[in-house]
C-alpha atoms as a PDB file:
ATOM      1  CA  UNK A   1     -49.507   7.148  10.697  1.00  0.00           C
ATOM      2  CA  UNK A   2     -52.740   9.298  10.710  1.00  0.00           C
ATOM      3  CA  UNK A   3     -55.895   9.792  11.893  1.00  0.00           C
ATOM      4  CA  UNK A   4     -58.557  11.896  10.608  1.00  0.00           C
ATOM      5  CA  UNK A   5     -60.617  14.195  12.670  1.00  0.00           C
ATOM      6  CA  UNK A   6     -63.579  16.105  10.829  1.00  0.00           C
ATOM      7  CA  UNK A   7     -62.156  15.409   7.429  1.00  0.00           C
ATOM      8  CA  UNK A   8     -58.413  16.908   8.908  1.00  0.00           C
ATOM      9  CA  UNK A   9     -55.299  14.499   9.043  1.00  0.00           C
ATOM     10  CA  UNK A  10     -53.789  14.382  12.562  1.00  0.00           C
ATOM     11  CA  UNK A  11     -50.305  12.960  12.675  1.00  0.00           C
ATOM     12  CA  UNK A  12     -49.648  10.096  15.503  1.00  0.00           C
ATOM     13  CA  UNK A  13     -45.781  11.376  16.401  1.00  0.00           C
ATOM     14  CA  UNK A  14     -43.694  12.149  19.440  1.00  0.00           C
ATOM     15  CA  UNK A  15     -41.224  15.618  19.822  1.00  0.00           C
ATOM     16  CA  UNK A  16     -38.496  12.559  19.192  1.00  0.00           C
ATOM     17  CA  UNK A  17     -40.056  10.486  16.750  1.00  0.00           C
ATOM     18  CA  UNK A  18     -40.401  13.547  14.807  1.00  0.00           C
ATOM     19  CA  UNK A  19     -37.510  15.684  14.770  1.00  0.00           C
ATOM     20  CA  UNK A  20     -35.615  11.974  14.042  1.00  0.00           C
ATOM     21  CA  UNK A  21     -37.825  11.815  10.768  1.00  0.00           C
ATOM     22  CA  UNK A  22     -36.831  15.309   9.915  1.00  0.00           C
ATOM     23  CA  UNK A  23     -33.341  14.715  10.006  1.00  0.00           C
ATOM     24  CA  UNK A  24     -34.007  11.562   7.987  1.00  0.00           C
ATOM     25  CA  UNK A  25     -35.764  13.873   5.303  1.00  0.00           C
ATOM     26  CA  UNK A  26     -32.948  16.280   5.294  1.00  0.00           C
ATOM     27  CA  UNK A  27     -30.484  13.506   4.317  1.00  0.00           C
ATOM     28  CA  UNK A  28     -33.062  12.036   2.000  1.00  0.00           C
ATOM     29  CA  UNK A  29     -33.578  15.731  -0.063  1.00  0.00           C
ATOM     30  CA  UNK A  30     -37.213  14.951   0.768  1.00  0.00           C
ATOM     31  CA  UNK A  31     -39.201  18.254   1.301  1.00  0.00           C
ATOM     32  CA  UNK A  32     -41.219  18.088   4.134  1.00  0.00           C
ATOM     33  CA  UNK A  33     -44.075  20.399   5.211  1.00  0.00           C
ATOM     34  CA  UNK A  34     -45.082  21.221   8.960  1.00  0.00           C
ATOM     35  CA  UNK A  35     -48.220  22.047  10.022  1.00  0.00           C
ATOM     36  CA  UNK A  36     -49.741  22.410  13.765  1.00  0.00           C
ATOM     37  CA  UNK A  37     -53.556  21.521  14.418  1.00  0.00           C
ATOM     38  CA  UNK A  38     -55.703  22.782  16.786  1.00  0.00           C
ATOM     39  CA  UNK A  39     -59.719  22.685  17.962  1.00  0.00           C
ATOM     40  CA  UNK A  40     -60.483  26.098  16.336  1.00  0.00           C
ATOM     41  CA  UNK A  41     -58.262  25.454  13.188  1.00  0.00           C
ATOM     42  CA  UNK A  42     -59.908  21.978  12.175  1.00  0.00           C
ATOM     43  CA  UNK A  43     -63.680  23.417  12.952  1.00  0.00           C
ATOM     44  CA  UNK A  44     -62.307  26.477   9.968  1.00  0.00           C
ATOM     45  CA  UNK A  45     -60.959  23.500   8.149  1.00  0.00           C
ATOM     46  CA  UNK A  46     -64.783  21.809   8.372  1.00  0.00           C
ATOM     47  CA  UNK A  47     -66.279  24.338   6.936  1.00  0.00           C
ATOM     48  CA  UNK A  48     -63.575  25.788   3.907  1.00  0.00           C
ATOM     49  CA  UNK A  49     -62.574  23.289   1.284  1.00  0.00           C
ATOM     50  CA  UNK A  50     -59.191  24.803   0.383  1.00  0.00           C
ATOM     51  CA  UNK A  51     -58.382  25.343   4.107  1.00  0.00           C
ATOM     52  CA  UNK A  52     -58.559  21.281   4.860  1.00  0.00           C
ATOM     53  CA  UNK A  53     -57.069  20.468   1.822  1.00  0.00           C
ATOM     54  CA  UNK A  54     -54.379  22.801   2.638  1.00  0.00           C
ATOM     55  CA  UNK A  55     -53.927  21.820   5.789  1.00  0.00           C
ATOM     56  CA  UNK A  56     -54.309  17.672   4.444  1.00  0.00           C
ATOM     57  CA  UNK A  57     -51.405  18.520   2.207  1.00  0.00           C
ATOM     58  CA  UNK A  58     -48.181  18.772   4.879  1.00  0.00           C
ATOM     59  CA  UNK A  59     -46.550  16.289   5.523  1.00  0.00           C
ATOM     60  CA  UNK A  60     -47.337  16.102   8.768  1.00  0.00           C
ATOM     61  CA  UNK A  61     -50.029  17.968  11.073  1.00  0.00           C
ATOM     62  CA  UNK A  62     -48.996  17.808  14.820  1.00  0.00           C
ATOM     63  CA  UNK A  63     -51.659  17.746  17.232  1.00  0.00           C
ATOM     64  CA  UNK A  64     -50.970  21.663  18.943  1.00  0.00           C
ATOM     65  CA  UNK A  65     -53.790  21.773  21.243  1.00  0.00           C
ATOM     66  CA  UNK A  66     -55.355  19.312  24.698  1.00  0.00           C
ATOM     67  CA  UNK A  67     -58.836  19.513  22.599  1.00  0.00           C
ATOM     68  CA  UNK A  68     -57.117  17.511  19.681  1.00  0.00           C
ATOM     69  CA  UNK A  69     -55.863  14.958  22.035  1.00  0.00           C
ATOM     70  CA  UNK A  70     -59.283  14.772  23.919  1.00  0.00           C
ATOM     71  CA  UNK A  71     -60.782  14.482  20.449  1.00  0.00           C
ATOM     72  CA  UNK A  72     -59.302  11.234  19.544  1.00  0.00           C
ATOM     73  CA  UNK A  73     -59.865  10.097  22.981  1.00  0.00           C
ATOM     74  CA  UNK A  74     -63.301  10.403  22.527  1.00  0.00           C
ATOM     75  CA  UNK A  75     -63.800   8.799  18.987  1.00  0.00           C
ATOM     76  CA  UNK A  76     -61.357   5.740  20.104  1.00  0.00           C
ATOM     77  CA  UNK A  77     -58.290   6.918  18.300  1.00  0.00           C
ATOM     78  CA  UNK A  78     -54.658   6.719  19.319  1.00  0.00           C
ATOM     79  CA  UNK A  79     -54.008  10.494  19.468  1.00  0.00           C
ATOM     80  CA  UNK A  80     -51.986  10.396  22.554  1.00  0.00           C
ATOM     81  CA  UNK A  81     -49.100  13.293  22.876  1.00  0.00           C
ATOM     82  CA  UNK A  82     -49.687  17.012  22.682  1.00  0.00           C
ATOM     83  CA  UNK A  83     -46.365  18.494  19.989  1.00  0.00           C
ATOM     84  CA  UNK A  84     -47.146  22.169  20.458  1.00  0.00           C
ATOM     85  CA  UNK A  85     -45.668  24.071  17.226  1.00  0.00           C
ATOM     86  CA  UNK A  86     -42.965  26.114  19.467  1.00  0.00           C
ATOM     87  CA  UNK A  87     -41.816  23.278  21.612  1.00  0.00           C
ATOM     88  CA  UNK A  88     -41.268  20.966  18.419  1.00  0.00           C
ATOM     89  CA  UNK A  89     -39.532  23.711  16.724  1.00  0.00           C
ATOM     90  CA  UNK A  90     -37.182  24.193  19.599  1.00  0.00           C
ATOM     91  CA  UNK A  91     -37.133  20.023  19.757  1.00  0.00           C
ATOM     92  CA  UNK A  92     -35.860  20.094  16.001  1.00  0.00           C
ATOM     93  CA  UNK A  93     -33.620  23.505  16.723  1.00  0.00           C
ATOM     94  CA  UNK A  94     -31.683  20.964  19.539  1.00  0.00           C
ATOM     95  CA  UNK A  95     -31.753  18.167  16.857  1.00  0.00           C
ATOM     96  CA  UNK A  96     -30.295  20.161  14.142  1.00  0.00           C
ATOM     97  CA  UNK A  97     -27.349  22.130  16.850  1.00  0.00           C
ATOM     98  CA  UNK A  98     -26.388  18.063  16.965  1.00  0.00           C
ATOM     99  CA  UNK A  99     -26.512  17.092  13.416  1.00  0.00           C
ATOM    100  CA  UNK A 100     -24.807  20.301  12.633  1.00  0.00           C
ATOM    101  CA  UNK A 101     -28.152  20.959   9.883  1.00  0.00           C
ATOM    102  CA  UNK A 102     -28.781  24.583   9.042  1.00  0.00           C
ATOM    103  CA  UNK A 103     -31.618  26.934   9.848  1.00  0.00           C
ATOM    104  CA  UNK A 104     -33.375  30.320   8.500  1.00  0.00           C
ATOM    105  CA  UNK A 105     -35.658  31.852  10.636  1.00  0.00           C
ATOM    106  CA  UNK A 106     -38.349  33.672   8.290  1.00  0.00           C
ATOM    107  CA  UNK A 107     -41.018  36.030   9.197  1.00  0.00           C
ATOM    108  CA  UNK A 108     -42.610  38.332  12.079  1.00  0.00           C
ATOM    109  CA  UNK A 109     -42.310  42.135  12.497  1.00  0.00           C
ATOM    110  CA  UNK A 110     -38.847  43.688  11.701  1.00  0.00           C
ATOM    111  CA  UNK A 111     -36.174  42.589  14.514  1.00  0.00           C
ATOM    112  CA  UNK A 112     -37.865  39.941  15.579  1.00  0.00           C
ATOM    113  CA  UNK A 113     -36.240  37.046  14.386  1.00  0.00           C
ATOM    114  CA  UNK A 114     -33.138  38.395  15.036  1.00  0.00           C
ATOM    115  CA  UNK A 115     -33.947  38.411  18.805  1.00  0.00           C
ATOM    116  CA  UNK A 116     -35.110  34.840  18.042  1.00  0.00           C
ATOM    117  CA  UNK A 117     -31.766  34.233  16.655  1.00  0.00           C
ATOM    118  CA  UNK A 118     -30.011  35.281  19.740  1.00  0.00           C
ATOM    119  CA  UNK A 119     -31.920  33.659  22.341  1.00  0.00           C
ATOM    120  CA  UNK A 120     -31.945  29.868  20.277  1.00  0.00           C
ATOM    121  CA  UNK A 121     -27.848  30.948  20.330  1.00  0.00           C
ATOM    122  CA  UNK A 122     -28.131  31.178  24.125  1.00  0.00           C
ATOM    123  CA  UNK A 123     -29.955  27.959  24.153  1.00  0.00           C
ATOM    124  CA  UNK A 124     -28.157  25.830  21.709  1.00  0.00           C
ATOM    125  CA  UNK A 125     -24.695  27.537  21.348  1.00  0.00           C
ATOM    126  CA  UNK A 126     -23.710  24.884  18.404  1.00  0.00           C
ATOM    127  CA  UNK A 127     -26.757  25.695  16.502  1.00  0.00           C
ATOM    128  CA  UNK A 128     -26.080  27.114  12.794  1.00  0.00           C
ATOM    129  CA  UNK A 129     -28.538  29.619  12.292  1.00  0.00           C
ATOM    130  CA  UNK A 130     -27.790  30.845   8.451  1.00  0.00           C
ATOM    131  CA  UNK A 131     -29.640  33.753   7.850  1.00  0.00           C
ATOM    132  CA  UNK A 132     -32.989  35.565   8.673  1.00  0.00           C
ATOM    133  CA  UNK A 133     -35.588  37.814   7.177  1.00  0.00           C
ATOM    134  CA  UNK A 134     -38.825  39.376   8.120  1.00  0.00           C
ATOM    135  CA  UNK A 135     -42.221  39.295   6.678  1.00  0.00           C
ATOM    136  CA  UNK A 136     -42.587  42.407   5.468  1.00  0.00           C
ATOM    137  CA  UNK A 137     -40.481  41.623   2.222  1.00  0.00           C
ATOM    138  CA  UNK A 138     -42.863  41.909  -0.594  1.00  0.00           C
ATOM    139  CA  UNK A 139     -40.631  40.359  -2.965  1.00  0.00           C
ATOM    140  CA  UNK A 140     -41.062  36.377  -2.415  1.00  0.00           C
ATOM    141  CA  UNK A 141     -38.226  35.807  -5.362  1.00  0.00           C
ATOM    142  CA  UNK A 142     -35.882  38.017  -3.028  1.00  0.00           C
ATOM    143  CA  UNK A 143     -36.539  35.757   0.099  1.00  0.00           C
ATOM    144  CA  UNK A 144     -35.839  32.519  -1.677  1.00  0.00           C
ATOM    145  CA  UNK A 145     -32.954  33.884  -3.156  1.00  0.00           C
ATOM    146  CA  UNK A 146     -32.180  34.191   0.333  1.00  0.00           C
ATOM    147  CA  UNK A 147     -32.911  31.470   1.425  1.00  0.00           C
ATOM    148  CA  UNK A 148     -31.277  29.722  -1.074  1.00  0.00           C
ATOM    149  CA  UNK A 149     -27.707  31.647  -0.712  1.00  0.00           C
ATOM    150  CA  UNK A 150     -27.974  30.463   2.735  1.00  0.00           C
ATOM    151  CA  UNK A 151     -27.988  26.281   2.052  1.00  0.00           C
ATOM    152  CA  UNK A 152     -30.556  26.055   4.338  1.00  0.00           C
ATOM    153  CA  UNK A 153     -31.926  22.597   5.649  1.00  0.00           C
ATOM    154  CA  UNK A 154     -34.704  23.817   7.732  1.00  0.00           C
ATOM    155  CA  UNK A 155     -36.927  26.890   7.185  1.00  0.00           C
ATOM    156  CA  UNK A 156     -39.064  28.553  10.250  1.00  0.00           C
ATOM    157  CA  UNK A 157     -42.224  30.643   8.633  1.00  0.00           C
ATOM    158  CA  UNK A 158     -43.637  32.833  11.151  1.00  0.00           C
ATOM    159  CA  UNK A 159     -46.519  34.965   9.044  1.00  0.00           C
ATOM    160  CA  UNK A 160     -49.646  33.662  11.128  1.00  0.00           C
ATOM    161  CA  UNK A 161     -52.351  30.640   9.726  1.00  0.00           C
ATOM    162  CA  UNK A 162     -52.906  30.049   7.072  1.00  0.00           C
ATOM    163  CA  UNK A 163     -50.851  32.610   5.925  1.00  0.00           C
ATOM    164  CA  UNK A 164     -47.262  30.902   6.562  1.00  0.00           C
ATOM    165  CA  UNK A 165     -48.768  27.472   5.564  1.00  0.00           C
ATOM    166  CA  UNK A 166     -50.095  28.790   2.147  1.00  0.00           C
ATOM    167  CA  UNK A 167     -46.317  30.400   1.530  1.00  0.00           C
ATOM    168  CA  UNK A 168     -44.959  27.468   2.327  1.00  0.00           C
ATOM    169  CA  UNK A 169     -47.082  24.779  -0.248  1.00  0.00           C
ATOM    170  CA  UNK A 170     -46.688  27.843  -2.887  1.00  0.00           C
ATOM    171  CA  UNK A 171     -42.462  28.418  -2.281  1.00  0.00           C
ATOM    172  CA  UNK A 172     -41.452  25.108  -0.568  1.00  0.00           C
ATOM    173  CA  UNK A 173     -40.184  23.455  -4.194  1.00  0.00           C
ATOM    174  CA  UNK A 174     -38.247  26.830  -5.360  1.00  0.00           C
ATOM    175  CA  UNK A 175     -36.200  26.375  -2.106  1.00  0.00           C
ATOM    176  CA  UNK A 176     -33.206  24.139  -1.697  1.00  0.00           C
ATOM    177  CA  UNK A 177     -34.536  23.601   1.823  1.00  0.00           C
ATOM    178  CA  UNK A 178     -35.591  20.278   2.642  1.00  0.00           C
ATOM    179  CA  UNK A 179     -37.523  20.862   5.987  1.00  0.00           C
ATOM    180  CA  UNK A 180     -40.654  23.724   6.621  1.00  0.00           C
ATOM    181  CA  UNK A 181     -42.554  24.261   9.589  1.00  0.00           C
ATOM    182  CA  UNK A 182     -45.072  27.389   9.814  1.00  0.00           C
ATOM    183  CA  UNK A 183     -44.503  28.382  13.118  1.00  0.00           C
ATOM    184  CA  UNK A 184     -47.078  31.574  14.087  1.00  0.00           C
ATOM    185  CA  UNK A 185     -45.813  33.608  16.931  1.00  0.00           C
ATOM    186  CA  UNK A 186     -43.280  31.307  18.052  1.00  0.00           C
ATOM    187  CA  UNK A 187     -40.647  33.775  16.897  1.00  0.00           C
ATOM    188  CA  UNK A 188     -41.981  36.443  19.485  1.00  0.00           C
ATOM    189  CA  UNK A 189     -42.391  33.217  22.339  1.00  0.00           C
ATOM    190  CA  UNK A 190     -38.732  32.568  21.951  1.00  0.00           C
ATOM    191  CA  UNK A 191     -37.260  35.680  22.131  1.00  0.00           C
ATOM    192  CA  UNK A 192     -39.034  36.637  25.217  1.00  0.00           C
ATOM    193  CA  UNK A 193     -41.588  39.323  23.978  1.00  0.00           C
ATOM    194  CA  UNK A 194     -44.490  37.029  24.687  1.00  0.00           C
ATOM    195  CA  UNK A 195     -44.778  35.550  27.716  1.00  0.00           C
ATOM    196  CA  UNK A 196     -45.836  31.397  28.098  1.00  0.00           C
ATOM    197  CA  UNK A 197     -47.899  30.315  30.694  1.00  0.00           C
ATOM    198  CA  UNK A 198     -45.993  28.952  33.933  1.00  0.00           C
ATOM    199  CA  UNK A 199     -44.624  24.951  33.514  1.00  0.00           C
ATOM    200  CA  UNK A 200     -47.521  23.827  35.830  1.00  0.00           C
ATOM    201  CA  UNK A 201     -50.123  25.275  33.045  1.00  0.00           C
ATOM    202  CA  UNK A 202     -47.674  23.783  29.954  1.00  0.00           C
ATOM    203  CA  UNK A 203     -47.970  20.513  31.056  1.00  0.00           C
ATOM    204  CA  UNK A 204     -51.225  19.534  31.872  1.00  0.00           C
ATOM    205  CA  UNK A 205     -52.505  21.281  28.997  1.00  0.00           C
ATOM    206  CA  UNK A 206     -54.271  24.078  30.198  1.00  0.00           C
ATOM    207  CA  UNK A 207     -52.016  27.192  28.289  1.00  0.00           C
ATOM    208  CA  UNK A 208     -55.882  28.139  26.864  1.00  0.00           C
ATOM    209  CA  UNK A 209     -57.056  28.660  30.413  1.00  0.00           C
ATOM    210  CA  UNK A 210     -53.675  30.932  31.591  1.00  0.00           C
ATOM    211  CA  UNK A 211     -54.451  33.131  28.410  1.00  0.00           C
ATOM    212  CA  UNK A 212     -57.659  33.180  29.625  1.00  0.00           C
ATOM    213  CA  UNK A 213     -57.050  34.380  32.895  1.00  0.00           C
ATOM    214  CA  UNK A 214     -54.789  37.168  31.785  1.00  0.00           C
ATOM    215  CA  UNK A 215     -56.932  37.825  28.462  1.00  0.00           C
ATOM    216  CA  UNK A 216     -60.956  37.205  29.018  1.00  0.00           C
ATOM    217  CA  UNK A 217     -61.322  38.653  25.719  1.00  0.00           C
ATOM    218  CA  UNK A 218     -60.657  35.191  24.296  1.00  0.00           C
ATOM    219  CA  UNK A 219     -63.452  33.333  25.907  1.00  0.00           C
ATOM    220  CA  UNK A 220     -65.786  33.562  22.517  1.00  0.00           C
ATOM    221  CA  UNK A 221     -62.833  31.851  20.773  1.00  0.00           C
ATOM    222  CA  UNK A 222     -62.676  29.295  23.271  1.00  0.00           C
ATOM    223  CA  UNK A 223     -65.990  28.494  23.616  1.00  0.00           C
ATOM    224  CA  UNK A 224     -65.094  26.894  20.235  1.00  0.00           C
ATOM    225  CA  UNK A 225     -63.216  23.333  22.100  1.00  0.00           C
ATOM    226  CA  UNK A 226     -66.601  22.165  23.868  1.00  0.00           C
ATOM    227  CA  UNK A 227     -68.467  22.390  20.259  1.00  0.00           C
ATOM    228  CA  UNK A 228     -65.200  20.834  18.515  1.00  0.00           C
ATOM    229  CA  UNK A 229     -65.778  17.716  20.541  1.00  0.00           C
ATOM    230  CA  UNK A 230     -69.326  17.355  20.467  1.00  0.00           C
ATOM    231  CA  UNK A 231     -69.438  17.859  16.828  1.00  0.00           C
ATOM    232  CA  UNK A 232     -66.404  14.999  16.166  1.00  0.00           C
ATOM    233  CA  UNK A 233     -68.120  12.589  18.076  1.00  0.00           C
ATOM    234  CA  UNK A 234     -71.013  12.865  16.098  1.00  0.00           C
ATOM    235  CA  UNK A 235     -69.041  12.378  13.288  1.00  0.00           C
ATOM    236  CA  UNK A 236     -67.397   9.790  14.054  1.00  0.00           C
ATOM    237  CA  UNK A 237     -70.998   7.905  15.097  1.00  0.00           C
ATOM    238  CA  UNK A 238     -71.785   8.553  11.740  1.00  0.00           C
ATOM    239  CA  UNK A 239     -69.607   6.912  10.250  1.00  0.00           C
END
């Protein structure tokens, strides 16, 4: 189920409900594309065509960001759990160490996904991480060879949006992969070279106003949530 806010699809799922429908895909030889929305990516998506429809074309587009939630709040939808790109790809990471489903981690600088691939070890010590590669290879027929040599189920893109999510809708069908989720920095998150905001921040919502704190430089691209819900709640008396 889906709701649509400012012309963008927002997926209705739980970290559970989700990574259970991924391993149902992965039996199923269903490809599936992953996409996380945010405040400052749907107001992009308002006002570029082929960014929306891009974005409108996953599978599924998990609400990453408070403002989302707040968003459907506010225009009476049923928008109701955060699923922040790096936590579900460390829920579906856990889910596939069970179901014994392979993974390629693809993308970020040289090295990086390496470290990646030695701290999810560390973390899930049954997972079956198959193979890696950065983004810096500039032959895309090399990486799904890859890819493809590995018998991947589930593919991690870490290039940056829309970047990763454009590779993904152009490569997805060439790859024996059944599962994609473009992930951003995640890569550099998990591997410790980016620090998260404390728990306390994490679960109330409020990561934007920790990176805040310790980055001030952001504020002009936060000042983008309190127009986000003004302007979907005047859509959405519109309608």
């Amino acid at each position: 189920m889906k709701e649509s806010i400012l012309g963008v699809d927002v997926s209705r799922v739980t970290y559970d409900s989700l990574a259970e429908a991924c391993m149902r895909h992965i039996d199923q030889q269903e490809n599936t594309f992953i996409v996380a929305v945010n405040p400052e990516k749907i107001m992009k998506a308002k006002q570029d065509d082929s960014l929306r429809e891009l974005i409108n074309s996953a599978t599924y587009q998990i609400p990453d960001g408070v403002g989302v939630l707040i968003a459907s709040k506010l225009v009476k939808g049923s928008v109701h759990e955060r699923v922040t790109g790096v936590d579900f790809m460390l829920r579906l990471c856990e889910e596939a160490a069970k179901k014994n489903k392979n993974v390629f981690l693809f993308g970020g600088k040289p090295g990086i996904a390496e470290q990646a691939e030695k701290a999810l070890l560390e973390r899930f010590p049954s997972i079956r991480i198959v193979g890696t590669q950065d983004g810096y290879e500039k032959d895309q027929s090399k990486v799904i060879k890859k890819i493809n040599a590995s018998k991947a189920d589930i593919v991690f893109v870490a290039m940056g949006s829309p970047k990763q999510e454009t590779w993904i809708l152009q490569h997805m069908k060439q790859c024996h992969a059944t599962v994609f989720q473009g992930v951003g920095g995640s890569f550099d998150v998990i591997s410790g070279n980016v620090k998260r905001a404390p728990d306390g921040f994490q679960k109330i919502g409020l990561e934007w106003l920790y990176r805040l704190l310790r980055e001030p430089w952001r504020l002009k691209r936060q000042l983008v949530l309190p127009k986000f819900l003004l302007t979907a709640v005047i859509h959405s008396k519109k309608k």
